[in-house]
Protein backbone atom coordinates (compact mmCIF):
# COMPACT_ATOMS: atom_id res chain seq x y z
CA UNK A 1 21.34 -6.27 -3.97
CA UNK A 2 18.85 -3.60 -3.83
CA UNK A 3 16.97 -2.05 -6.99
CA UNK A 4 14.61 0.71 -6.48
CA UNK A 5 11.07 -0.36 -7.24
CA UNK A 6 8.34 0.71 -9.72
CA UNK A 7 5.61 2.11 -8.71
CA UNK A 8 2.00 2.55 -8.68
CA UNK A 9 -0.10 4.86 -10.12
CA UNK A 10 -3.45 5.97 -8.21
CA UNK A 11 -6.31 5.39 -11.01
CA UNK A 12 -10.24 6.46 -9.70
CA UNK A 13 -11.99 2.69 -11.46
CA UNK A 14 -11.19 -0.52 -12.64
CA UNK A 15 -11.69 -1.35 -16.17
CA UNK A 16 -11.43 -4.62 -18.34
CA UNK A 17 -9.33 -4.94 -20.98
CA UNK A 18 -6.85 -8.17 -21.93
CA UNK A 19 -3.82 -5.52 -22.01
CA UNK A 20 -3.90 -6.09 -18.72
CA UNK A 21 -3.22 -8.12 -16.15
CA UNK A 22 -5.23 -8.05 -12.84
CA UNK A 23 -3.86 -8.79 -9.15
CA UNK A 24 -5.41 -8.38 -5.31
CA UNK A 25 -3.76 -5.07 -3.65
CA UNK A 26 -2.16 -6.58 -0.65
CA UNK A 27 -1.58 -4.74 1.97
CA UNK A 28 1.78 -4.37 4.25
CA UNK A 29 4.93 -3.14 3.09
CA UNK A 30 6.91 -3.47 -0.11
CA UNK A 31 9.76 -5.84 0.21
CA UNK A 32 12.64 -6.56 -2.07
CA UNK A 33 14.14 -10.37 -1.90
CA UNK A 34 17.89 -10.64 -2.96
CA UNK A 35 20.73 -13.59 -3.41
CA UNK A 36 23.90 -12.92 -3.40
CA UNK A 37 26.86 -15.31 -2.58
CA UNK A 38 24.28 -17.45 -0.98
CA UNK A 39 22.89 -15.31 1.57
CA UNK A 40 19.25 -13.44 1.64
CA UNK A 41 19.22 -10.11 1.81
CA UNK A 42 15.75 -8.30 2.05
CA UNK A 43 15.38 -4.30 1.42
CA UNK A 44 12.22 -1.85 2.00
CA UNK A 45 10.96 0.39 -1.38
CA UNK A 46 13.12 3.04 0.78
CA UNK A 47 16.44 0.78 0.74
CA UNK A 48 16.82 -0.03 4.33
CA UNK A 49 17.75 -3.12 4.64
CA UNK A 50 15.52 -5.50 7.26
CA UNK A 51 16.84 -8.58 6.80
CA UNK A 52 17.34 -9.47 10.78
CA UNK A 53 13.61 -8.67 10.84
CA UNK A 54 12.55 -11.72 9.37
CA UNK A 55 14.33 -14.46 9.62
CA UNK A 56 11.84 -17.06 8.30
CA UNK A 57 12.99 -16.03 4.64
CA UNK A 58 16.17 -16.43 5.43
CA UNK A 59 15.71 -20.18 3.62
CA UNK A 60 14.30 -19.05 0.85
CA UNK A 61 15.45 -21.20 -2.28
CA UNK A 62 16.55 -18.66 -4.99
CA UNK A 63 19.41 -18.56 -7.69
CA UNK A 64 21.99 -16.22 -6.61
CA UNK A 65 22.28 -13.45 -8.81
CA UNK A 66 18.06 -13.07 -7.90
CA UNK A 67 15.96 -10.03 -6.78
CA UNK A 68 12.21 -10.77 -5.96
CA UNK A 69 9.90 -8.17 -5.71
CA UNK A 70 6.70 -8.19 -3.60
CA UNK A 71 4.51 -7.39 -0.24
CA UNK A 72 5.25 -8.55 2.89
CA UNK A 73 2.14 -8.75 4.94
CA UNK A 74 0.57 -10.48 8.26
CA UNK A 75 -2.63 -12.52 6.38
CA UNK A 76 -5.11 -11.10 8.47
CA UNK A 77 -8.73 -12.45 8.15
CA UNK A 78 -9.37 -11.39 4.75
CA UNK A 79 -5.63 -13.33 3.47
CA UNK A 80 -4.94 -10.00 1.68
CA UNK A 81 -3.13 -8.11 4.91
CA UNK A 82 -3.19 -6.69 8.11
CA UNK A 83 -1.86 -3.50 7.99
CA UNK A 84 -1.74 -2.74 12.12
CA UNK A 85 -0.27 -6.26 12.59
CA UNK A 86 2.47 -5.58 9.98
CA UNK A 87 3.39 -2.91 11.62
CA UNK A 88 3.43 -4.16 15.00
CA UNK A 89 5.85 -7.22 13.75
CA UNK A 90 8.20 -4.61 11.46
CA UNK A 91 8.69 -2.05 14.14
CA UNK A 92 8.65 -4.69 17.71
CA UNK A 93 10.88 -7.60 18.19
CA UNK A 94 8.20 -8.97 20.78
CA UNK A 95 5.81 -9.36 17.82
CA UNK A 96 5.27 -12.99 16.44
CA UNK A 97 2.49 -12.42 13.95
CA UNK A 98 3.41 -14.76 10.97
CA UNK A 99 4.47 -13.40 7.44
CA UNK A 100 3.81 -14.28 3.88
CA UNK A 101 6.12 -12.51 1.47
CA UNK A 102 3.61 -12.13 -1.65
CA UNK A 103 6.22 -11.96 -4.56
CA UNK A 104 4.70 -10.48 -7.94
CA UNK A 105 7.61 -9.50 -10.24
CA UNK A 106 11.39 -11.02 -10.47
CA UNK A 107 14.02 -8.44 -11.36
CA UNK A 108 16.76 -10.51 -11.91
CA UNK A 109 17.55 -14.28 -13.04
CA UNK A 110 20.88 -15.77 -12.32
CA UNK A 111 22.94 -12.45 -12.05
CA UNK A 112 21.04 -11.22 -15.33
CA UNK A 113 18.74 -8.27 -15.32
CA UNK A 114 15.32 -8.83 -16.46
CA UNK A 115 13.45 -5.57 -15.83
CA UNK A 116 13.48 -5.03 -19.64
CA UNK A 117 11.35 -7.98 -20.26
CA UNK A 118 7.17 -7.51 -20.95
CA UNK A 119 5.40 -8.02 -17.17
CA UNK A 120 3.63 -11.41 -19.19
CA UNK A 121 7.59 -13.11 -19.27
CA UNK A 122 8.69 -12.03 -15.77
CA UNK A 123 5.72 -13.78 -14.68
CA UNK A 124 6.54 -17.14 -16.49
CA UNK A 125 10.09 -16.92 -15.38
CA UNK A 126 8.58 -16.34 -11.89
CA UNK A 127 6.61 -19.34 -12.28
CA UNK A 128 9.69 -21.12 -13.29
CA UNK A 129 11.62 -21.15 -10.19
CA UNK A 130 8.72 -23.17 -8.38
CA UNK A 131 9.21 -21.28 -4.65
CA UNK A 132 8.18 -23.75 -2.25
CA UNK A 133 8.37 -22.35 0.89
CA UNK A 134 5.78 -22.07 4.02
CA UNK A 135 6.48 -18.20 4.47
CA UNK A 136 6.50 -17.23 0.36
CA UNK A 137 3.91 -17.37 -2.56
CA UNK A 138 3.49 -16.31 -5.61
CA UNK A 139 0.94 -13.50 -6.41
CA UNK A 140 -1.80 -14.72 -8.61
CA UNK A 141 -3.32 -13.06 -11.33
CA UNK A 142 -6.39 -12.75 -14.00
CA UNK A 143 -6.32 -11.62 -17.65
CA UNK A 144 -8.50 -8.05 -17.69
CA UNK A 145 -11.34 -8.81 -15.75
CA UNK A 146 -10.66 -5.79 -13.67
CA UNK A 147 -14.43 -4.58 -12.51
CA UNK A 148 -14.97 -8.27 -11.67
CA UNK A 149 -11.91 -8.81 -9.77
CA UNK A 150 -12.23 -5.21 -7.78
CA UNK A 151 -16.25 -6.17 -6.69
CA UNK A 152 -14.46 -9.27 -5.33
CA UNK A 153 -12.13 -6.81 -3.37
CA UNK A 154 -14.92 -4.91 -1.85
CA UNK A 155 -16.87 -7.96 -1.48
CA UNK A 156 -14.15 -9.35 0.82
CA UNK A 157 -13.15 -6.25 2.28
CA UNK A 158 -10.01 -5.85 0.80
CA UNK A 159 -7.74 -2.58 0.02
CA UNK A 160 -8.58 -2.77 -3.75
CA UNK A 161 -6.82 -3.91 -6.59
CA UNK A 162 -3.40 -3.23 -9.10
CA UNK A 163 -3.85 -3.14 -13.08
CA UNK A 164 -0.90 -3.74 -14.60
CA UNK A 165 -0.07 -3.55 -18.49
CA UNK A 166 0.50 -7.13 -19.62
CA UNK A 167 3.58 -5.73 -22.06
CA UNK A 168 5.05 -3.09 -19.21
CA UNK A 169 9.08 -3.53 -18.52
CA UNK A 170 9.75 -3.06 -15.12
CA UNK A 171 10.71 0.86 -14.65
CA UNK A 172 13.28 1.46 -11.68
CA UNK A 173 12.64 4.77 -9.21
CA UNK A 174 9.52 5.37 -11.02
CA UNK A 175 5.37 5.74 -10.45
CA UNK A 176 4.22 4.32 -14.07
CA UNK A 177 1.21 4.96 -15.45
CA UNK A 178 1.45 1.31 -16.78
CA UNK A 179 0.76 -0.09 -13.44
CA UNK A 180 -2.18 1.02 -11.55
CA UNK A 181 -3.52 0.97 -7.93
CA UNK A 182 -7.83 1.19 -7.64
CA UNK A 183 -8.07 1.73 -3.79
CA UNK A 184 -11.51 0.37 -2.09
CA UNK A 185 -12.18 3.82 -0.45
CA UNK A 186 -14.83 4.31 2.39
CA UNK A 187 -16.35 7.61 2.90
CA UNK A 188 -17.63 9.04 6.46
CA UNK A 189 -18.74 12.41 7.18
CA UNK A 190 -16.80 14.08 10.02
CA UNK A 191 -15.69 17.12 11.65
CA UNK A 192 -12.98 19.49 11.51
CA UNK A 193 -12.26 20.63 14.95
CA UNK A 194 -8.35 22.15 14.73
CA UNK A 195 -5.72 21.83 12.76
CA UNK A 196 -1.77 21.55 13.58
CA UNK A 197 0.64 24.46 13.29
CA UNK A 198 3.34 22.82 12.12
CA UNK A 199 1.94 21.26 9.36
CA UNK A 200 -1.72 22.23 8.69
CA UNK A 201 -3.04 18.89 9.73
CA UNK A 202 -6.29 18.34 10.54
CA UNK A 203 -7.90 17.65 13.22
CA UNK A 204 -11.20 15.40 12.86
CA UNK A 205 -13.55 14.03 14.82
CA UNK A 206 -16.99 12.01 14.64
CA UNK A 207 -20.71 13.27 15.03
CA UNK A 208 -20.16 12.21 18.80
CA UNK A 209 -17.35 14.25 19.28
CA UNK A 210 -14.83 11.09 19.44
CA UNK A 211 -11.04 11.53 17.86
CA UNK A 212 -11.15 10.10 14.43
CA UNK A 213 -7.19 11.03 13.54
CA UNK A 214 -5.63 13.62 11.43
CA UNK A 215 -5.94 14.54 7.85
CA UNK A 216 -3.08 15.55 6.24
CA UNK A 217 -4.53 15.40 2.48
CA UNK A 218 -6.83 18.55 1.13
CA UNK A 219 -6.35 20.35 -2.49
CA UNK A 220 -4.81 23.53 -2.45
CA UNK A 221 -8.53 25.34 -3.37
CA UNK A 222 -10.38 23.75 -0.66
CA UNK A 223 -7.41 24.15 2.16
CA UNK A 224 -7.74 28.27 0.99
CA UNK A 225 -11.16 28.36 1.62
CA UNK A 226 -10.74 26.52 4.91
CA UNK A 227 -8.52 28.81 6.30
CA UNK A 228 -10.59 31.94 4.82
CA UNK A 229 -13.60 30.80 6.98
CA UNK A 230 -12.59 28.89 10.00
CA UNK A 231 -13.53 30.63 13.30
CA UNK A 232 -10.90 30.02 15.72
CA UNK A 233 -11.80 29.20 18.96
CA UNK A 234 -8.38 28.53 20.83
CA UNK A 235 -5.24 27.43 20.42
CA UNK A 236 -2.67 25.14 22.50
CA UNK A 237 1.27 24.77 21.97
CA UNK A 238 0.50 22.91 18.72
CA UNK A 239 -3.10 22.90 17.79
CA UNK A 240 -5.74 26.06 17.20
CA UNK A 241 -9.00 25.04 17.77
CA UNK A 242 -11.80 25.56 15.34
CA UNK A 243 -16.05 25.99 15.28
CA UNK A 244 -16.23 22.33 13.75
CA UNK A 245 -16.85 22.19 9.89
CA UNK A 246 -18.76 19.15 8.21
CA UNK A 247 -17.04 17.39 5.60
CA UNK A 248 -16.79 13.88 3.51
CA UNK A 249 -13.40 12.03 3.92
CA UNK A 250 -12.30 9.29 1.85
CA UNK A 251 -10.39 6.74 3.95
CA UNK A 252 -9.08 3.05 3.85
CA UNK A 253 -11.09 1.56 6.32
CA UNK A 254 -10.76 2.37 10.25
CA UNK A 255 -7.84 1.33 12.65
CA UNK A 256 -8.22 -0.93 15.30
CA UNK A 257 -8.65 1.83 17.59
CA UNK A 258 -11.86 3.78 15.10
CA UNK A 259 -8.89 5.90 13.11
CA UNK A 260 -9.46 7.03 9.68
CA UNK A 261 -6.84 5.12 8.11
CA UNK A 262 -5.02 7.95 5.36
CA UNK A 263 -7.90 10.17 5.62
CA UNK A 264 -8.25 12.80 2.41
CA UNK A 265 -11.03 15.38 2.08
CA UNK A 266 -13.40 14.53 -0.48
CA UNK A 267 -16.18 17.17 -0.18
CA UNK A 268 -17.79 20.24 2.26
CA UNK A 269 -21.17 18.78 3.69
CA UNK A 270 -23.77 21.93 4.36
């Protein structure tokens, strides 16, 4: 059974305050964890289902009548994720990087919803059903204690954290203001060389000239005045090539291969 998932919204700091409850951002892909008539069914955020994918959860020991909701990630060194390695093990059947589905919220109990429930009871009724499996575990989490927890983050070099109201039902198809994401952003100064016709993408690259990926995310002001004084210098099929402009990206950390991981402008540099 597949519910749509609540989502995050994007909040600039942490804060502390025992409203909340404070988790690690992990960092692979939402999964969804369902029983019905004894067989595991597991579901992106975007409803495809993927349970052939992983067939290490296929034991997992749940009521029927159960949805689980969590990430699915590759550890990595940090414990928290590997995004690339996810990736490689969603999207190739030649990958063997191993799993951990990091459950946080159960949707339903026995065939019952729950999703109307405060986040505080879904938690002990989480709790409750004791997973014990090699593959599974269950997301741990502090009372307020936000700042302290998101220093830890950056401290370990991990994504950031999620705030979540300690009160909050769970709210289908929708980005909630009562559960927020504080990303542990890096910031590098770069070059616009180009951008992409099809989409105004752009093109960036380091101080040494190397590819560092495409930025797709610029506010409407600042792409206006980018395309009111770009120089164009040449164009190709798909690309028009620019005199480079200097500016500050924020980005979640680099790719394997020196990427900007999500790059987003952040600010012109003179």
């Amino acid at each position: 059974m597949f519910i749509s998932p609540m989502l995050l919204e994007s909040a600039k700091d942490p804060f502390d305050s025992d409203d909340y409850i404070t988790e690690i951002k992990f960092d692979g892909i939402r999964l969804l964890a369902s029983k019905d008539d004894g067989r595991i069914r597991l579901y992106t955020r975007h409803n495809n289902e993927v349970t052939a994918k992983f067939p290490e959860l296929h034991t997992l020991q749940i009521p029927d009548g159960t949805v689980l909701d969590g990430e699915l990630i590759v550890p990595g060194p940090t414990g928290a994720g590997d995004f690339e390695a996810m990736m490689e093990r969603f999207q190739s059947r030649r990958s063997y990087h191993p799993i951990v589905f990091c459950v946080f919220d159960i949707l339903r109990l026995d065939g019952v919803s729950v999703t109307s429930k405060p986040l505080y009871e879904r938690k002990e009724l989480l709790s409750g059903l004791a997973l014990d499996h090699p593959n599974v575990k269950i997301v741990d989490n502090v009372a307020g204690n936000g700042r302290a927890v998101f220093e830890l983050a950056k401290s370990s070099g991990i994504e950031g954290v999620v705030m979540k109201r300690a009160n909050s039902s769970y709210e289908e198809n929708k980005r909630s203001d009562r559960w927020l994401k504080i990303v542990n952003y890096e910031y590098t100064d770069i070059w616009i060389t180009g951008y992409r016709k099809e989409d105004n993408a752009f093109v960036l690259a380091y101080e040494d000239g190397a590819y560092a990926g495409l930025m797709e995310f610029m506010p409407h002001a600042e792409r206006r005045r980018f395309h009111s004084e770009r120089k164009d210098v040449g164009e190709t099929d798909k690309y028009v090539n620019i005199e480079p402009i200097k500016c500050r990206v924020k980005h979640r950390f680099k790719t394997r291969k020196g990427l900007l991981r999500i790059p987003s402008f952040d600010s012109w540099k003179s």
